[in-house]
N, C-alpha and C. Protein backbone atom coordinates (compact mmCIF):
# COMPACT_ATOMS: atom_id res chain seq x y z
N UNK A 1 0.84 -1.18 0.00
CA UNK A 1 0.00 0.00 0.00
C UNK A 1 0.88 1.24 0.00
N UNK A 2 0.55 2.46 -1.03
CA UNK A 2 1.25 3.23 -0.92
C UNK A 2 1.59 3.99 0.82
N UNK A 3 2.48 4.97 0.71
CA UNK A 3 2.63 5.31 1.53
C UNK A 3 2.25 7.11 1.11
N UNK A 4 1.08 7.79 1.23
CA UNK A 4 0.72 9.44 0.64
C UNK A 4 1.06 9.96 1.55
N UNK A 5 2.16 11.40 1.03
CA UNK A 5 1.81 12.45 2.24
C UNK A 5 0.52 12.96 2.50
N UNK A 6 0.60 13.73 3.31
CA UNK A 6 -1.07 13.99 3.89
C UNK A 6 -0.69 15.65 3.91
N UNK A 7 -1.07 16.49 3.42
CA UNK A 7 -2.52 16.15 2.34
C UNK A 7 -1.37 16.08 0.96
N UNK A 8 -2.07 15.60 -0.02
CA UNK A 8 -1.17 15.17 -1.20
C UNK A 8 -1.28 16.30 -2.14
N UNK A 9 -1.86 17.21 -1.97
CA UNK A 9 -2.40 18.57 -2.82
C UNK A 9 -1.26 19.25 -3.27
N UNK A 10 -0.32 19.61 -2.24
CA UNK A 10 0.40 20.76 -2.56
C UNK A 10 1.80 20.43 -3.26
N UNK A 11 1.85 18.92 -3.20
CA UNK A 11 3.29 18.15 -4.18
C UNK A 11 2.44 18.42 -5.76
N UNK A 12 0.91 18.11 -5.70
CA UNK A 12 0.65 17.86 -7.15
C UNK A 12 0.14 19.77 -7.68
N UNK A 13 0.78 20.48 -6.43
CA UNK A 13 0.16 21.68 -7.26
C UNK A 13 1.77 22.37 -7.49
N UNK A 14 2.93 22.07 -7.07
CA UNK A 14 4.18 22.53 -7.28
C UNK A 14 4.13 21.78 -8.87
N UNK A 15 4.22 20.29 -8.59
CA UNK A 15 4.88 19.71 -9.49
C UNK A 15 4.10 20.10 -10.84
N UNK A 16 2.61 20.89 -10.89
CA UNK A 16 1.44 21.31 -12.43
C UNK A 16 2.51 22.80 -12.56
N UNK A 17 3.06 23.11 -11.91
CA UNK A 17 3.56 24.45 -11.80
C UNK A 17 5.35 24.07 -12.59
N UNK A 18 5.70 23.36 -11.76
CA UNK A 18 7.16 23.13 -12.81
C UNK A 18 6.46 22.62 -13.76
N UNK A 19 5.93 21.69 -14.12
CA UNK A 19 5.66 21.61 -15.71
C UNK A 19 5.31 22.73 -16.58
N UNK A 20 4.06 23.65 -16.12
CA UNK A 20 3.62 24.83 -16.66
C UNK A 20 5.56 25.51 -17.07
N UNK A 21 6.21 25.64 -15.78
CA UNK A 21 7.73 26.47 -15.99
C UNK A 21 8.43 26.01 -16.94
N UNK A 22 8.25 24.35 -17.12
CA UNK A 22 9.36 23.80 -18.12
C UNK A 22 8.99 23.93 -19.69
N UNK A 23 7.41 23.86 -19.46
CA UNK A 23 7.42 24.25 -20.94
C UNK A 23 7.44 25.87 -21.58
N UNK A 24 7.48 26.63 -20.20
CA UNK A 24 7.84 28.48 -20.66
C UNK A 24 9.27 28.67 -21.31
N UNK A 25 10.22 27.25 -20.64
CA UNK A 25 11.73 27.58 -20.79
C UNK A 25 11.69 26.95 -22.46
N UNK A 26 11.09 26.68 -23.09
CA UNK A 26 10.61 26.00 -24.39
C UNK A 26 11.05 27.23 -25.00
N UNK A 27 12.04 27.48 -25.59
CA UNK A 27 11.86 28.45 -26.34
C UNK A 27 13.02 29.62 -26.19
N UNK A 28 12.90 30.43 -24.98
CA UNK A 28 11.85 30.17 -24.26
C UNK A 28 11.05 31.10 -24.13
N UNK A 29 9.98 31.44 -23.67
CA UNK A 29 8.72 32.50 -24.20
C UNK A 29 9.43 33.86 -23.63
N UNK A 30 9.11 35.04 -23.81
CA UNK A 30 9.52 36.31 -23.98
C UNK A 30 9.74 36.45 -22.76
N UNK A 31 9.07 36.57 -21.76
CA UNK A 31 9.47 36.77 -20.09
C UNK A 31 10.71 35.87 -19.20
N UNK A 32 10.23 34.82 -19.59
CA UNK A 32 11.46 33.47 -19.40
C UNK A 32 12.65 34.33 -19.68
N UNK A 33 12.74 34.54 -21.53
CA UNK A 33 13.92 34.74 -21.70
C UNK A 33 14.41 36.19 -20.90
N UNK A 34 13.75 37.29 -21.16
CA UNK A 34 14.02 38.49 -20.12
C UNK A 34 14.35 38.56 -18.54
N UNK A 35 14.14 37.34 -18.03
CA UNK A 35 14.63 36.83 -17.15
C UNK A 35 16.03 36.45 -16.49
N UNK A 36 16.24 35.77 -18.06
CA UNK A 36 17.49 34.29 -17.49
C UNK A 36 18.54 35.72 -18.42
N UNK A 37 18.29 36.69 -19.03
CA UNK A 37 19.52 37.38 -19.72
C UNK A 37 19.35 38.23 -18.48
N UNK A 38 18.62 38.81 -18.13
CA UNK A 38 18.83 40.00 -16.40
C UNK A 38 19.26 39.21 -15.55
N UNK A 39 19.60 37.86 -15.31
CA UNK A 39 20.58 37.03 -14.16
C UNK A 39 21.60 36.79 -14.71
N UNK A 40 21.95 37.15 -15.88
CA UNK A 40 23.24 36.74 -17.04
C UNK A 40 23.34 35.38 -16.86
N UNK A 41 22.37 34.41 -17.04
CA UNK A 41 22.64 33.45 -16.98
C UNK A 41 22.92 32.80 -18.74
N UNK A 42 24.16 32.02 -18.59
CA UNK A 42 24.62 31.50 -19.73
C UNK A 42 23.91 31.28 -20.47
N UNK A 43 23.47 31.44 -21.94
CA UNK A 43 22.65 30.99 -23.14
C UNK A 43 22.62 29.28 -23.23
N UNK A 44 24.26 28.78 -22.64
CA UNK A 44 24.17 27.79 -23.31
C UNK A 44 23.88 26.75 -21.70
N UNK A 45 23.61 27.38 -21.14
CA UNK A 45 22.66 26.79 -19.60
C UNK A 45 21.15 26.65 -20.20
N UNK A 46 20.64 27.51 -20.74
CA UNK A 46 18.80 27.79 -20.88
C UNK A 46 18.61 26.41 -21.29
N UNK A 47 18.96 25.22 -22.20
CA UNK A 47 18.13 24.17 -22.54
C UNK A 47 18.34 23.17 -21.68
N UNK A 48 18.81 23.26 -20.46
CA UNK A 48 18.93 22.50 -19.67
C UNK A 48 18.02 22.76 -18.41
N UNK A 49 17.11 23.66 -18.63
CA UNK A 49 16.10 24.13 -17.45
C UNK A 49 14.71 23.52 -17.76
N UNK A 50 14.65 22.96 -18.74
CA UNK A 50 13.47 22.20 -19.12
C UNK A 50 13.33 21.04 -18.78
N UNK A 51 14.70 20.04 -19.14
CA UNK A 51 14.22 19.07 -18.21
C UNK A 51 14.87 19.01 -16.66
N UNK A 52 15.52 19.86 -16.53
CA UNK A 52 15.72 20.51 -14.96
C UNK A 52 14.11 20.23 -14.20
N UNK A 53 13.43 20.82 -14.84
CA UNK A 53 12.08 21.56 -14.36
C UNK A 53 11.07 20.26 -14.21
N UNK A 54 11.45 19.43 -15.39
CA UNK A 54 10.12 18.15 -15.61
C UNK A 54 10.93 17.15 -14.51
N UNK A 55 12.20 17.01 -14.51
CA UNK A 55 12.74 16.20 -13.47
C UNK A 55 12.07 16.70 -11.88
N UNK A 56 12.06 17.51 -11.91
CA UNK A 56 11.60 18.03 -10.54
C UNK A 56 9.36 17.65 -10.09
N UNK A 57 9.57 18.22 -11.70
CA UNK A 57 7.42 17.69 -11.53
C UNK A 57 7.62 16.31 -11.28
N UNK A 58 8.83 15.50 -11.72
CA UNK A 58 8.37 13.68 -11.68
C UNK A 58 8.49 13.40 -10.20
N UNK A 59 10.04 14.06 -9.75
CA UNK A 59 10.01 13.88 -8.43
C UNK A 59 8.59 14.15 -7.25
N UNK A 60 8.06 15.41 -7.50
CA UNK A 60 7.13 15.41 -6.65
C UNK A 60 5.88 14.54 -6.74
N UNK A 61 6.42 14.16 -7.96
CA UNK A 61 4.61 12.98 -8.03
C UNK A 61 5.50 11.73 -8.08
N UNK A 62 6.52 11.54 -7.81
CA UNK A 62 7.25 10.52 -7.15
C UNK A 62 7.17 10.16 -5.56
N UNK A 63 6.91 11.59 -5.50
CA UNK A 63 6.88 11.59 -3.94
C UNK A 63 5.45 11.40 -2.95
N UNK A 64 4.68 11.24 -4.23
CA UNK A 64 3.59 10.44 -3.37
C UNK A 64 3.19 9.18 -2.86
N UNK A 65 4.42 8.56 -3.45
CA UNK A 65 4.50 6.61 -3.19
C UNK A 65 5.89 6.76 -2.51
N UNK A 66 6.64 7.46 -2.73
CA UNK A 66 7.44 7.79 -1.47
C UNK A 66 8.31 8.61 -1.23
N UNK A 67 7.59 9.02 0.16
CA UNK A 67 7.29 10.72 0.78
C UNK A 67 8.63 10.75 0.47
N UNK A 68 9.88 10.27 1.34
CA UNK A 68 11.16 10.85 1.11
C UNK A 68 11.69 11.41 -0.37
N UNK A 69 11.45 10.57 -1.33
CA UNK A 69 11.57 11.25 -2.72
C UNK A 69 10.83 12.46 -3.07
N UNK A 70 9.81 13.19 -2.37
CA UNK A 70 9.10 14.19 -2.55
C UNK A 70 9.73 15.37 -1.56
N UNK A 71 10.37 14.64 -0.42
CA UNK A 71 11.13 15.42 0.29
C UNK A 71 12.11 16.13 0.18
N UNK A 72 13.15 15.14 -0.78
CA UNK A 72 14.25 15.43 -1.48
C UNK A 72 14.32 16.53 -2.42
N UNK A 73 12.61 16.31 -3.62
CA UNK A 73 12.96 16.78 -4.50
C UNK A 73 12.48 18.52 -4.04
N UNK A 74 11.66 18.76 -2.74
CA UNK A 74 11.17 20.12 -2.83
C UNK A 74 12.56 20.49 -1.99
N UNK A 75 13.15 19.78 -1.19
CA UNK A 75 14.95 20.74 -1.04
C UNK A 75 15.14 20.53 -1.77
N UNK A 76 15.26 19.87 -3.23
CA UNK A 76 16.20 20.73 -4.50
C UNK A 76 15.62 21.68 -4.79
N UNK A 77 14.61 22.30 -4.99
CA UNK A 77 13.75 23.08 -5.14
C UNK A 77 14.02 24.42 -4.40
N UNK A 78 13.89 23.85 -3.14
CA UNK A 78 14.61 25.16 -2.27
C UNK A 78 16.12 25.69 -3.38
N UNK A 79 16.98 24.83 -2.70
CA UNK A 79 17.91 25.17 -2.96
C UNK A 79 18.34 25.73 -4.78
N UNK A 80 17.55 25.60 -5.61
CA UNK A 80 17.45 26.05 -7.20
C UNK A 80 16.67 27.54 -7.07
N UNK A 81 16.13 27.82 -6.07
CA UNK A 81 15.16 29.17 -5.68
C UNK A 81 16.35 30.01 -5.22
N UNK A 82 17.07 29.65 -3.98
CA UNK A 82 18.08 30.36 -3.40
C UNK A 82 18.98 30.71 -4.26
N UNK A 83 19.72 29.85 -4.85
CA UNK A 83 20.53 30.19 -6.51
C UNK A 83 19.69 31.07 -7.11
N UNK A 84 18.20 31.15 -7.64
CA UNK A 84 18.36 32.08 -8.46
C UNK A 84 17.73 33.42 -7.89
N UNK A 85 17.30 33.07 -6.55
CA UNK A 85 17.17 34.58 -5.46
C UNK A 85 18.98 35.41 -5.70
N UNK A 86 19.86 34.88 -5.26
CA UNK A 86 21.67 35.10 -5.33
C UNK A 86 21.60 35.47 -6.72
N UNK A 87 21.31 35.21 -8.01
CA UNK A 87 21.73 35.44 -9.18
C UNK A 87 21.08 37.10 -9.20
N UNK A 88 19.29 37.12 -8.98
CA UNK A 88 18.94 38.49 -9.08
C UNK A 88 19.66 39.36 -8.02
N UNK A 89 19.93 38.56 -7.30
CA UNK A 89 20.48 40.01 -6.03
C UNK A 89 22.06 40.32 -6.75
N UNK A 90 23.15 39.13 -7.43
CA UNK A 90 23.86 39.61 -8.20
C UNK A 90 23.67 40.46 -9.07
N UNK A 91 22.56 40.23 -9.40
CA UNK A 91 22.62 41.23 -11.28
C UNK A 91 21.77 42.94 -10.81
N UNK A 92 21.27 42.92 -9.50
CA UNK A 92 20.74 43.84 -9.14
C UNK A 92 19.32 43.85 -9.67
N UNK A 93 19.06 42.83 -10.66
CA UNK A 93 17.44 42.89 -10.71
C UNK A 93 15.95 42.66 -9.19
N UNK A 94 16.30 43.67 -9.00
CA UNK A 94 15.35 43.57 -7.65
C UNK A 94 13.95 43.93 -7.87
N UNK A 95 13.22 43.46 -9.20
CA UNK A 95 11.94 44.02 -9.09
C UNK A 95 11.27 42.97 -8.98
N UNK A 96 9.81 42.83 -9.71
CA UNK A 96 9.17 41.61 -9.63
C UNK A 96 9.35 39.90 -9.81
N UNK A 97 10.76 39.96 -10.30
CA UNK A 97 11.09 38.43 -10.89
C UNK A 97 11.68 37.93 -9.52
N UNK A 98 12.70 39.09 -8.80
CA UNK A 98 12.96 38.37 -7.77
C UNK A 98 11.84 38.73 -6.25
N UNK A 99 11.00 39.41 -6.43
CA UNK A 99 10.30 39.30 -5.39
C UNK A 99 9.23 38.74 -5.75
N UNK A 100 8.69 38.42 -6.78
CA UNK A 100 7.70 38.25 -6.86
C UNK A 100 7.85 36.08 -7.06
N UNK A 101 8.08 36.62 -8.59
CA UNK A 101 8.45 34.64 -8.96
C UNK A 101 9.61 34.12 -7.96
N UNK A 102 10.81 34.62 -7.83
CA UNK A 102 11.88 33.58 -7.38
C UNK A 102 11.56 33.37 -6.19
N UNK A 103 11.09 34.39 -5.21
CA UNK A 103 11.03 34.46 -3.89
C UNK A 103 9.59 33.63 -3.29
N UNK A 104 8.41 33.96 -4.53
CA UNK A 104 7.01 33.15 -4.46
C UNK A 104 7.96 31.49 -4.23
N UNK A 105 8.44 31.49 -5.39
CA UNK A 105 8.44 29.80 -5.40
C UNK A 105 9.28 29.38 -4.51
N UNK A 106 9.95 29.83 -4.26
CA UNK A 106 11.33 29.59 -2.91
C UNK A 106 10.09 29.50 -1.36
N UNK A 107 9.18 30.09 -1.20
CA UNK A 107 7.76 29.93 -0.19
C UNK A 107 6.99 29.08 -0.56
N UNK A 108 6.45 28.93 -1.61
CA UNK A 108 5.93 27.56 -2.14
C UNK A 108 6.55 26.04 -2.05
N UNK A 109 7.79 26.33 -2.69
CA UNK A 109 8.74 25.18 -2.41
C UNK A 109 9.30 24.89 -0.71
N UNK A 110 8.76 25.50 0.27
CA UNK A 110 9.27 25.38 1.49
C UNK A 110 7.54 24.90 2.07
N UNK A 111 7.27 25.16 1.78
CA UNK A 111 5.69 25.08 2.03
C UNK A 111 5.47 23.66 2.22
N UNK A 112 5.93 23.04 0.59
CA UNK A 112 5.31 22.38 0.40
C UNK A 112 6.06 20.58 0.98
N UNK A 113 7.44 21.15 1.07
CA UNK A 113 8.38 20.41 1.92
C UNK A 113 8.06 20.21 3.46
């Protein structure tokens, strides 16, 4: 019998959310990219955030047959938030990307851990 965290909601509402993210990095759509060039993050990093992103949705719906794998994967999560909280506070982009998205999901991802 499986073993579910309780309540199982908030692994399957991170993990609809990295998917929604991995397929923005598709490309990647106009905001994405205005993003990852205001953190100067390498061009030749960007196609590796997609399945960065779907690895992370499998983990959390991994982590409903077992919790520790769901545990694991929202501290990577943390810790991929904190990196890119450090990247905007490097690049000085302090407006909505880092208060709003990096810092949302870095609370979400702790949340949900």
């Amino acid at each position: 019998m499986p073993a579910y965290p309780e309540p199982e909601w908030p692994l399957l509402v991170l993990a609809v959310i990295q998917v929604v993210d991995a397929i923005l990095c598709i490309g990647p759509a106009p905001f994405v990219r205005e993003c990852l060039e205001a953190v100067h993050l390498p061009r030749r990093m960007w196609p590796l955030l997609t399945p960065l992103k779907l690895a992370a949705a499998a983990g959390l719906v991994g982590g409903l047959w077992v919790p520790y794998f769901g545990l694991v994967t929202c501290a990577a999560l943390v810790a991929y938030f904190l990196i890119a909280i450090g990247m905007h506070l490097r690049a000085r982009d302090l407006g909505s990307r880092l208060f709003v998205n990096a810092s949302g999901m870095l609370v979400l991802s702790l949340a949900t851990g």
